[in-house]
PDB file of N, CA and C in Angstrom:
ATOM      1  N   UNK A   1       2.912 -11.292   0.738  1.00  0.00           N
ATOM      2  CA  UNK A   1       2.097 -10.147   0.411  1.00  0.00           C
ATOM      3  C   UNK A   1       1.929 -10.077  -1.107  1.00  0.00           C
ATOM      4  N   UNK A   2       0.915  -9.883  -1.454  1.00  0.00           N
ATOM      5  CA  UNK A   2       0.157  -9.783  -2.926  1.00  0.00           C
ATOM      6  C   UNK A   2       0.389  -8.249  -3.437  1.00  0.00           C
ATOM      7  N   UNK A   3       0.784  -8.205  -5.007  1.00  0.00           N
ATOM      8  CA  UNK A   3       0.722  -6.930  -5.557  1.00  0.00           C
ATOM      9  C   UNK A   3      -0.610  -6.249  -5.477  1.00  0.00           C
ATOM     10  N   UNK A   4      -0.110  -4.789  -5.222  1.00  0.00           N
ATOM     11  CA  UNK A   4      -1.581  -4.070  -5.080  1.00  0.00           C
ATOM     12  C   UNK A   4      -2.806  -5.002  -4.434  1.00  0.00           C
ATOM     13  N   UNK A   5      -2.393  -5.158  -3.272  1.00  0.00           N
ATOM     14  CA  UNK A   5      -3.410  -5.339  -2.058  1.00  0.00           C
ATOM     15  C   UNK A   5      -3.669  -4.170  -1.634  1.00  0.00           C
ATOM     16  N   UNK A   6      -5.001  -3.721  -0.992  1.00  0.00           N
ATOM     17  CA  UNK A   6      -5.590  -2.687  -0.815  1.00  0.00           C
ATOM     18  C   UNK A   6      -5.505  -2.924   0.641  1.00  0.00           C
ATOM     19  N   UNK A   7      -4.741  -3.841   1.109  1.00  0.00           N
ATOM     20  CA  UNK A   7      -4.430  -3.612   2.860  1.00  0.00           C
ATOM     21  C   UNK A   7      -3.170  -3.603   3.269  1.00  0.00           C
ATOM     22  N   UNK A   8      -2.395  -3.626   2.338  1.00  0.00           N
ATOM     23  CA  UNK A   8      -0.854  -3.531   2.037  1.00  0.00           C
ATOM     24  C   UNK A   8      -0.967  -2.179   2.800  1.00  0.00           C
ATOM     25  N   UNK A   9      -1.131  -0.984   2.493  1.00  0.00           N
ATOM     26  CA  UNK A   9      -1.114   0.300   2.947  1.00  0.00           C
ATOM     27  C   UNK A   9      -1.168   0.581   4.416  1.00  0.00           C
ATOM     28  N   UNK A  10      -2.013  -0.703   5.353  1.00  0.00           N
ATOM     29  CA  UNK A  10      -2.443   0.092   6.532  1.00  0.00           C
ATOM     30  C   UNK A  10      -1.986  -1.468   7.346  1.00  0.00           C
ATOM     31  N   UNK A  11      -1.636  -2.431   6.790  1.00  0.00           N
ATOM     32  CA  UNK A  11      -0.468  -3.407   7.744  1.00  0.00           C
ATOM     33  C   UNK A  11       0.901  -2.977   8.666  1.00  0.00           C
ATOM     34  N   UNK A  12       1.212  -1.828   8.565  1.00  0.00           N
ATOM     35  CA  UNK A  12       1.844  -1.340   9.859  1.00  0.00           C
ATOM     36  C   UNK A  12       2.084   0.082  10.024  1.00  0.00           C
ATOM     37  N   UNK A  13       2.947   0.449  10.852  1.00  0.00           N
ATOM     38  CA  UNK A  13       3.042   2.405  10.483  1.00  0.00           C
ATOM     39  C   UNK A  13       4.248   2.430   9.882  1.00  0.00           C
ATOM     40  N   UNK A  14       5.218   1.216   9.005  1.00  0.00           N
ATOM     41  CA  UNK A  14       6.076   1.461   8.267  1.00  0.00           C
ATOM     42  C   UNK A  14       5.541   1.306   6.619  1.00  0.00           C
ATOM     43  N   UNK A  15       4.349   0.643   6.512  1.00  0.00           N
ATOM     44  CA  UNK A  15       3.728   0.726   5.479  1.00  0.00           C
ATOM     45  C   UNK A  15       2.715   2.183   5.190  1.00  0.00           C
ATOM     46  N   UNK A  16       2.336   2.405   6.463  1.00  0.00           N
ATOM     47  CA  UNK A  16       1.790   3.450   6.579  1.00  0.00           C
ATOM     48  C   UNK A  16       2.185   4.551   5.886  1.00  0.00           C
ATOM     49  N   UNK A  17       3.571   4.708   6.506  1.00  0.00           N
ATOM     50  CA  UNK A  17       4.398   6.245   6.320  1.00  0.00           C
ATOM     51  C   UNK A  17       5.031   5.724   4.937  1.00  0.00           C
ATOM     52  N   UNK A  18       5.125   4.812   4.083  1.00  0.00           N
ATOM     53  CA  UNK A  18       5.525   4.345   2.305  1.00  0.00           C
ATOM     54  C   UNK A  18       4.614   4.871   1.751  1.00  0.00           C
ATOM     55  N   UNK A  19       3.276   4.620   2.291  1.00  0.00           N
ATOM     56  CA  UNK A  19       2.359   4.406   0.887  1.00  0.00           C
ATOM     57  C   UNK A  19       1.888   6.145   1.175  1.00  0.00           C
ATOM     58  N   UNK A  20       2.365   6.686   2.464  1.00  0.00           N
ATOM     59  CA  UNK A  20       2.154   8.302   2.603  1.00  0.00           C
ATOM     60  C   UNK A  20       2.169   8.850   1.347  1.00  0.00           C
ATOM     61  N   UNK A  21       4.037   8.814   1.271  1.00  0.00           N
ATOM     62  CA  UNK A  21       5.223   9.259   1.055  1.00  0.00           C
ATOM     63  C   UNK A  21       4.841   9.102  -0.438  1.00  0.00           C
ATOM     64  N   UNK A  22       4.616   7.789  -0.959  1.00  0.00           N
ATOM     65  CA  UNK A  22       4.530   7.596  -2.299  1.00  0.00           C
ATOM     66  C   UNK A  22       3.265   8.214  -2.992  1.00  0.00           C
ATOM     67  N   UNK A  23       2.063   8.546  -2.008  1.00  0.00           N
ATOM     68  CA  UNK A  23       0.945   8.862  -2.537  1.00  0.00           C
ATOM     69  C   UNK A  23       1.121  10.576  -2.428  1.00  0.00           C
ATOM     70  N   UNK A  24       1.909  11.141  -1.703  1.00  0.00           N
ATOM     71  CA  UNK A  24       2.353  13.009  -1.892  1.00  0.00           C
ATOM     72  C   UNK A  24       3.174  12.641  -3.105  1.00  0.00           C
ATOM     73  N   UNK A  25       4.133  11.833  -3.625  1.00  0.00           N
ATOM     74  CA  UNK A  25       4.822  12.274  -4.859  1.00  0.00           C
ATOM     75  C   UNK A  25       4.363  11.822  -5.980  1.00  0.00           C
ATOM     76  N   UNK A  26       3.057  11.052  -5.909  1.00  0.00           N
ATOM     77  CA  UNK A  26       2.384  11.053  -6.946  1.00  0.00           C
ATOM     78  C   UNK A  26       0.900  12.254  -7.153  1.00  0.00           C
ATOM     79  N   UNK A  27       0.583  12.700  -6.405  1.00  0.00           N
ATOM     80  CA  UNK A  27      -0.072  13.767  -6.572  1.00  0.00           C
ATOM     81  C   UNK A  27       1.005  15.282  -7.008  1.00  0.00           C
ATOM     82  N   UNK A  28       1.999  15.293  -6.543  1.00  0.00           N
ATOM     83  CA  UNK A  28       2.936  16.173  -6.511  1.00  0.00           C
ATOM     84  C   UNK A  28       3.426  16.016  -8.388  1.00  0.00           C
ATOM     85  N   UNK A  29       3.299  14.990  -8.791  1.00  0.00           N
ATOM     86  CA  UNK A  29       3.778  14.334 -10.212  1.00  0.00           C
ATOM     87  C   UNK A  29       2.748  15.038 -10.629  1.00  0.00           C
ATOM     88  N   UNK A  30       1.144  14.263 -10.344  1.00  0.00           N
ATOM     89  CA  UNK A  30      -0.153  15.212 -11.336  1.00  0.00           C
ATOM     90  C   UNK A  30      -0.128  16.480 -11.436  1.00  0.00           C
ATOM     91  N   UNK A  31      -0.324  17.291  -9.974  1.00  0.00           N
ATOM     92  CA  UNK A  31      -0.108  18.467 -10.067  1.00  0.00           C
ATOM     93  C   UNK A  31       0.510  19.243 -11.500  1.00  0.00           C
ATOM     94  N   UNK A  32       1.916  18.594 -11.240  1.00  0.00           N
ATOM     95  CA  UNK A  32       3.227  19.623 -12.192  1.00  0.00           C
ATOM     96  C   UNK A  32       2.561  18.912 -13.789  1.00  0.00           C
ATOM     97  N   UNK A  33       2.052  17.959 -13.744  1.00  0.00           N
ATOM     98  CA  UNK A  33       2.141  17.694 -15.237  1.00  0.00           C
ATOM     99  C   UNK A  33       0.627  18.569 -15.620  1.00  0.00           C
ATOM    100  N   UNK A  34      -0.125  18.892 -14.789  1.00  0.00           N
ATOM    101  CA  UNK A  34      -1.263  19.345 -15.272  1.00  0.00           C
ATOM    102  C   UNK A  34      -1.062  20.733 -15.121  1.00  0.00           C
ATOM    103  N   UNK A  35      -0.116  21.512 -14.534  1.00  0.00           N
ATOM    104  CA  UNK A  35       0.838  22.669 -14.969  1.00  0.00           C
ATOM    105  C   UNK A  35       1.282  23.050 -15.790  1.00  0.00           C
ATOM    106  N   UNK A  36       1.847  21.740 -16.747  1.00  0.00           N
ATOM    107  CA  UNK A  36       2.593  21.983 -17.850  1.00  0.00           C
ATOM    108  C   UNK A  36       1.821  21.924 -18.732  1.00  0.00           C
ATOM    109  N   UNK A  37       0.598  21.594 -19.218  1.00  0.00           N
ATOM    110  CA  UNK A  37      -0.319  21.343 -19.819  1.00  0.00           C
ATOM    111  C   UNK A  37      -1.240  22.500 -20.407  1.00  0.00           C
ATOM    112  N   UNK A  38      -1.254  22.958 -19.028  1.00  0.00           N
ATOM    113  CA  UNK A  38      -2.127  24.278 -18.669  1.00  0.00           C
ATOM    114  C   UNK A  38      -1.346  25.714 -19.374  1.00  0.00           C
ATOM    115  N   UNK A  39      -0.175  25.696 -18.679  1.00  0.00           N
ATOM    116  CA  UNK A  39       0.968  26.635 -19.283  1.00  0.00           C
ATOM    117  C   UNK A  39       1.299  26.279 -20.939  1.00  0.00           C
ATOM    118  N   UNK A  40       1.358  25.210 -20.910  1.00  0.00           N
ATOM    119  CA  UNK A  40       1.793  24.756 -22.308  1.00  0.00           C
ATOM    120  C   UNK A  40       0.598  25.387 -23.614  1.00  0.00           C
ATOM    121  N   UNK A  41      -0.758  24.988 -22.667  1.00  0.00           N
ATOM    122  CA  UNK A  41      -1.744  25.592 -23.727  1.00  0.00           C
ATOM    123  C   UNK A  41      -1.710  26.737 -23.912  1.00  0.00           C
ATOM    124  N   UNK A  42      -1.932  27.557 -22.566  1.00  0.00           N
ATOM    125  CA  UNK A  42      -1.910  29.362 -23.016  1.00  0.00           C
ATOM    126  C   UNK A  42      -0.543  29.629 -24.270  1.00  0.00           C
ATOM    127  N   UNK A  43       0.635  29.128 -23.965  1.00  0.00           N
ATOM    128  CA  UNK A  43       1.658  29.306 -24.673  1.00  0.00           C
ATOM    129  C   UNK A  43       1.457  29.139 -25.980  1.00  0.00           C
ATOM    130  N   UNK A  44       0.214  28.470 -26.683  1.00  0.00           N
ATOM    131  CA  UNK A  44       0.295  28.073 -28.172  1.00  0.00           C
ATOM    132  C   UNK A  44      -0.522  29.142 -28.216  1.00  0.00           C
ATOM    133  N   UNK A  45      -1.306  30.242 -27.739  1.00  0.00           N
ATOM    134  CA  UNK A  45      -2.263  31.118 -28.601  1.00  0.00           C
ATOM    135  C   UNK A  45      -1.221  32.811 -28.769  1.00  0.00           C
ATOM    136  N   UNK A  46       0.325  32.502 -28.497  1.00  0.00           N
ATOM    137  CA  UNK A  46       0.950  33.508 -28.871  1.00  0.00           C
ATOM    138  C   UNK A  46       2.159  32.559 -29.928  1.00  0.00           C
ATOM    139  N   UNK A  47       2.444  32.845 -31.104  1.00  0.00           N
ATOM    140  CA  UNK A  47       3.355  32.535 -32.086  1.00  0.00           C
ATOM    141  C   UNK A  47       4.578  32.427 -31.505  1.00  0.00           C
ATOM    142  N   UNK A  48       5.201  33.365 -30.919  1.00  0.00           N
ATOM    143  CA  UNK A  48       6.518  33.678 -30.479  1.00  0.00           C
ATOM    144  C   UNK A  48       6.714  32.754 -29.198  1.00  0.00           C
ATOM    145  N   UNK A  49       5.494  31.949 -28.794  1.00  0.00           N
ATOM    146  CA  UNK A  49       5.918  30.721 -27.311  1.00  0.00           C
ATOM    147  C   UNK A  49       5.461  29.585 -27.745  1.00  0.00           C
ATOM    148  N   UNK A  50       5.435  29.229 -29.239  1.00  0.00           N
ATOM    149  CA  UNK A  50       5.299  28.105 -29.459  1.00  0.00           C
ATOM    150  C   UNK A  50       6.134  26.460 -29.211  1.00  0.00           C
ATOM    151  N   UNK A  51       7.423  27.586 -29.108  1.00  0.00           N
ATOM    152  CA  UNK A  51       8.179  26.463 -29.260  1.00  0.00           C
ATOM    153  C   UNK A  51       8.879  26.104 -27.703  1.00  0.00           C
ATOM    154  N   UNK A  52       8.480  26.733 -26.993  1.00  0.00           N
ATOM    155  CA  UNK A  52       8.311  26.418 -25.503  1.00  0.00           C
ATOM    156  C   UNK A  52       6.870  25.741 -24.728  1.00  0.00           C
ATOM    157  N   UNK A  53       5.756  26.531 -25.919  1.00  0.00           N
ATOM    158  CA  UNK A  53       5.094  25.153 -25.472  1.00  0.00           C
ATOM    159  C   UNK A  53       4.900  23.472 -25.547  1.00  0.00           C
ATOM    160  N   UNK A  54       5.604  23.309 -27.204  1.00  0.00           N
ATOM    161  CA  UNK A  54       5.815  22.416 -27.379  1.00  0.00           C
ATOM    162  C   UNK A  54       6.898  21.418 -26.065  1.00  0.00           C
ATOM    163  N   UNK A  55       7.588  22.005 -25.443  1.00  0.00           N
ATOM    164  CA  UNK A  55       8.537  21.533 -24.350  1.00  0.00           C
ATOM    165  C   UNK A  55       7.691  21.676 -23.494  1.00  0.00           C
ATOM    166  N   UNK A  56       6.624  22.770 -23.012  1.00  0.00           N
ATOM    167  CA  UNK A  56       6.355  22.361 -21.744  1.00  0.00           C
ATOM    168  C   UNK A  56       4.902  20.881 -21.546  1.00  0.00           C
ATOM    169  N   UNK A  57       4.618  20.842 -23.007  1.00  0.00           N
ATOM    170  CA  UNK A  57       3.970  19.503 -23.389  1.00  0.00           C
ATOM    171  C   UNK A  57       4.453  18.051 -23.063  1.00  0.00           C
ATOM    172  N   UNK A  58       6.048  18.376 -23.862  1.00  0.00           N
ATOM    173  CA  UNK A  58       6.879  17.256 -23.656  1.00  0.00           C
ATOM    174  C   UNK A  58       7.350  16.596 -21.931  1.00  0.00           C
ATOM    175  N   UNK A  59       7.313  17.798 -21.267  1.00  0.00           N
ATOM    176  CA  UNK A  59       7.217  17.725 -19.826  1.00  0.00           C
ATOM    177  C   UNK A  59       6.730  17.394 -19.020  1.00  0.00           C
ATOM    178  N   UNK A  60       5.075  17.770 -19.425  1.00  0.00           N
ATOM    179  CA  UNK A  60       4.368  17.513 -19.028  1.00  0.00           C
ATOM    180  C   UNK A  60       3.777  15.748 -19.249  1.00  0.00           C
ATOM    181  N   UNK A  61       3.874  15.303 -20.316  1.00  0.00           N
ATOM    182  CA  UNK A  61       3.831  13.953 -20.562  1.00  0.00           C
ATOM    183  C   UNK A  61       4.670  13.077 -20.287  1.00  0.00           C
ATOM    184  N   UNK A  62       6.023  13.844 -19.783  1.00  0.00           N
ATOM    185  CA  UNK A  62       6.916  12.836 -18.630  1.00  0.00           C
ATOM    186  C   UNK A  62       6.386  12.996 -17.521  1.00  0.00           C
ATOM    187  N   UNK A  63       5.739  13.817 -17.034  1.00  0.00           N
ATOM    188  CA  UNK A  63       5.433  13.721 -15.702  1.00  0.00           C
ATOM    189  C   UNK A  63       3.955  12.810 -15.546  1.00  0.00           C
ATOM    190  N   UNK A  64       3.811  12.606 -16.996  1.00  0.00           N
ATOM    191  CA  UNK A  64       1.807  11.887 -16.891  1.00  0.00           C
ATOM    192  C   UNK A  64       2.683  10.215 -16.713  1.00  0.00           C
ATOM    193  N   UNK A  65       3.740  10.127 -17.583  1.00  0.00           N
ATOM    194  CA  UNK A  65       4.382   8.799 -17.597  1.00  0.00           C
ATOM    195  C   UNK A  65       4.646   8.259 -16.051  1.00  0.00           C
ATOM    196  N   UNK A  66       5.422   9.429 -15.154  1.00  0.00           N
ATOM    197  CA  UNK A  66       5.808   8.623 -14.017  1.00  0.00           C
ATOM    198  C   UNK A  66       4.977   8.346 -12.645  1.00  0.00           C
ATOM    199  N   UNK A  67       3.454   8.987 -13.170  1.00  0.00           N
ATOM    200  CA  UNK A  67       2.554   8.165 -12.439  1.00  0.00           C
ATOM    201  C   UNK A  67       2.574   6.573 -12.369  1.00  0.00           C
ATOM    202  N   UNK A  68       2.473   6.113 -13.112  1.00  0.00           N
ATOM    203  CA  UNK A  68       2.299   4.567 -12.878  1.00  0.00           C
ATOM    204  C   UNK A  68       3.770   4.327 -12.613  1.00  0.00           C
ATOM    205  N   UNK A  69       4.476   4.716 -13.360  1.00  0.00           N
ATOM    206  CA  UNK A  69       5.711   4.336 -12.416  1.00  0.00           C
ATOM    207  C   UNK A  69       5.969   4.659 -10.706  1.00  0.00           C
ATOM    208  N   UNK A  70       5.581   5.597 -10.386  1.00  0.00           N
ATOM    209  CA  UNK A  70       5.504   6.064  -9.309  1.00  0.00           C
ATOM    210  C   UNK A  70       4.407   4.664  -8.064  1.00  0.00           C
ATOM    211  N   UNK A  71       3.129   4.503  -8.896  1.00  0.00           N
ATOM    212  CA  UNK A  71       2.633   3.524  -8.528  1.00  0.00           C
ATOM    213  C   UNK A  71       3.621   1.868  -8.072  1.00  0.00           C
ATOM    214  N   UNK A  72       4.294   1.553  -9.382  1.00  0.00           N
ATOM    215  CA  UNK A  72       5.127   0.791  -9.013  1.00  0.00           C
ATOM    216  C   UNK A  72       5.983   0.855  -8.499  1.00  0.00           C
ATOM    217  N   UNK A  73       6.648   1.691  -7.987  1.00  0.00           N
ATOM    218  CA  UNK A  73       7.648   2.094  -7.454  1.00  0.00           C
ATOM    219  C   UNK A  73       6.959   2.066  -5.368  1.00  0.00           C
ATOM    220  N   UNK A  74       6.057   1.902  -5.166  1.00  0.00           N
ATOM    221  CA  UNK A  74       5.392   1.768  -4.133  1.00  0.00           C
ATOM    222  C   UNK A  74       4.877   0.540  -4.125  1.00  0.00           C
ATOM    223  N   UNK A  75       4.581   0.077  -4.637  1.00  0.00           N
ATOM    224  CA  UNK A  75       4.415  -1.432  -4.618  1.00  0.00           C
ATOM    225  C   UNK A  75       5.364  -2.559  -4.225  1.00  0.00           C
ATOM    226  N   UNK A  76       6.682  -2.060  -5.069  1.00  0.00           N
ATOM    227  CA  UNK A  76       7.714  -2.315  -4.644  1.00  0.00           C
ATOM    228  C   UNK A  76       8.241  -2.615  -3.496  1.00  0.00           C
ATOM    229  N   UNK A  77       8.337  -0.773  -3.054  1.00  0.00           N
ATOM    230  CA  UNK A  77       8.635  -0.670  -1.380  1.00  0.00           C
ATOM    231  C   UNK A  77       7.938  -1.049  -0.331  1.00  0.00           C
ATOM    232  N   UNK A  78       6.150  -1.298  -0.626  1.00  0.00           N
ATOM    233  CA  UNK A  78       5.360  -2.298   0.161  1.00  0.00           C
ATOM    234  C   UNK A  78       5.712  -3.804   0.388  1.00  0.00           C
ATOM    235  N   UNK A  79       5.905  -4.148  -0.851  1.00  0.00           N
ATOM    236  CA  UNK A  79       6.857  -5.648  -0.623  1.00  0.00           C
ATOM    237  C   UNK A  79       8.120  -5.627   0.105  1.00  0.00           C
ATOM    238  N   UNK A  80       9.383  -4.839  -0.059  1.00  0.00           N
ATOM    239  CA  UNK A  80       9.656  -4.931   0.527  1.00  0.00           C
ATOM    240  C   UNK A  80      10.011  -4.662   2.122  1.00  0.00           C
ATOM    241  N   UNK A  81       9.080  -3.882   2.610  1.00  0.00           N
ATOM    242  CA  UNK A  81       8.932  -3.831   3.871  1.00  0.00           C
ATOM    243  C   UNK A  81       8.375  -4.681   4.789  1.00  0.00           C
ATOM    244  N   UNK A  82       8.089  -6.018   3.708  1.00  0.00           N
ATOM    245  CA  UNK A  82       7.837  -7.236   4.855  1.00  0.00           C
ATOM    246  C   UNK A  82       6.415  -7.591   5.161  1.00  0.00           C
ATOM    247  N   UNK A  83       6.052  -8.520   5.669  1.00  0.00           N
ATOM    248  CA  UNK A  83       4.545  -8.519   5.447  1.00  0.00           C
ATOM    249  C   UNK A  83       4.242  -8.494   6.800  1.00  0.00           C
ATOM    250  N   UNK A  84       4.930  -8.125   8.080  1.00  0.00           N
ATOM    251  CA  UNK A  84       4.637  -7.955   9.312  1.00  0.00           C
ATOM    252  C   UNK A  84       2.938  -7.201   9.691  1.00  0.00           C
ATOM    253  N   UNK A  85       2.296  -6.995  11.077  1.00  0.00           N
ATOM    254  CA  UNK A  85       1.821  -6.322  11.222  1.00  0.00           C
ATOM    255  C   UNK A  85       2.213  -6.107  12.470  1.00  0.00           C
ATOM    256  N   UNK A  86       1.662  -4.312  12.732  1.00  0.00           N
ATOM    257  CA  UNK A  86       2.005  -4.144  14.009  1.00  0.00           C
ATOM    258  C   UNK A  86       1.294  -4.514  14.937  1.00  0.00           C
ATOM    259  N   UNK A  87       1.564  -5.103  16.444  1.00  0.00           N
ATOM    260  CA  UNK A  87       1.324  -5.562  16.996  1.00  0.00           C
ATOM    261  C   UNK A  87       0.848  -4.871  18.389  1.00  0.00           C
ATOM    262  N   UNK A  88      -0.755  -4.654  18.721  1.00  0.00           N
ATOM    263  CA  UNK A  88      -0.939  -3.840  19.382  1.00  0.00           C
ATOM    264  C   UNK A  88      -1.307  -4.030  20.799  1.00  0.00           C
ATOM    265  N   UNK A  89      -0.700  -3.589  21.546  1.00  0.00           N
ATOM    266  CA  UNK A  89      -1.087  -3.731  22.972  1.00  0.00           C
ATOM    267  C   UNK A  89      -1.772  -3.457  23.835  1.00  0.00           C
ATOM    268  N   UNK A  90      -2.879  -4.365  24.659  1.00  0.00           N
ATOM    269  CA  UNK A  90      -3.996  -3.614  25.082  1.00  0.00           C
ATOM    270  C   UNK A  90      -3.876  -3.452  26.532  1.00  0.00           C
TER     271      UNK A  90
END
């Protein structure tokens, strides 16, 4: 099996339920980082939350980081789940 094959995903229902799993915790990743972003901005137009926005920036750009990690991190677990397919019975 080839990195980032675009049929990697739907070669069985154990690849299936990986690339689910990995594709909710990478939306779940965007989400929060575009939270922190959002929060982080309102926070700079008051003086006294500056310095919490600056953290919720910093937060937020760990969470922009572990997208692609997150990506690889599924790629991974596609490889290793074997390059089987399921086998269907008619």
């Amino acid at each position: 099996m080839q990195w980032f094959d675009p049929h990697s995903r739907i070669r069985s229902s154990k690849h299936r339920k990986i690339y689910a799993y990995y594709t909710l915790a990478y939306t779940l990743i965007d989400f929060l980082a575009a939270v922190m972003f959002i929060t982080g901005s309102v926070f700079f137009f008051d003086e006294a939350t500056v310095y919490a926005a600056t953290w919720l920036f910093l937060i937020g750009s760990i969470f922009f980081a572990l997208r692609p990690t997150t990506t690889l991190l599924r790629e991974l677990a596609l490889i290793r789940a074997g390059d089987y397919v399921d086998v269907v019975k008619r």
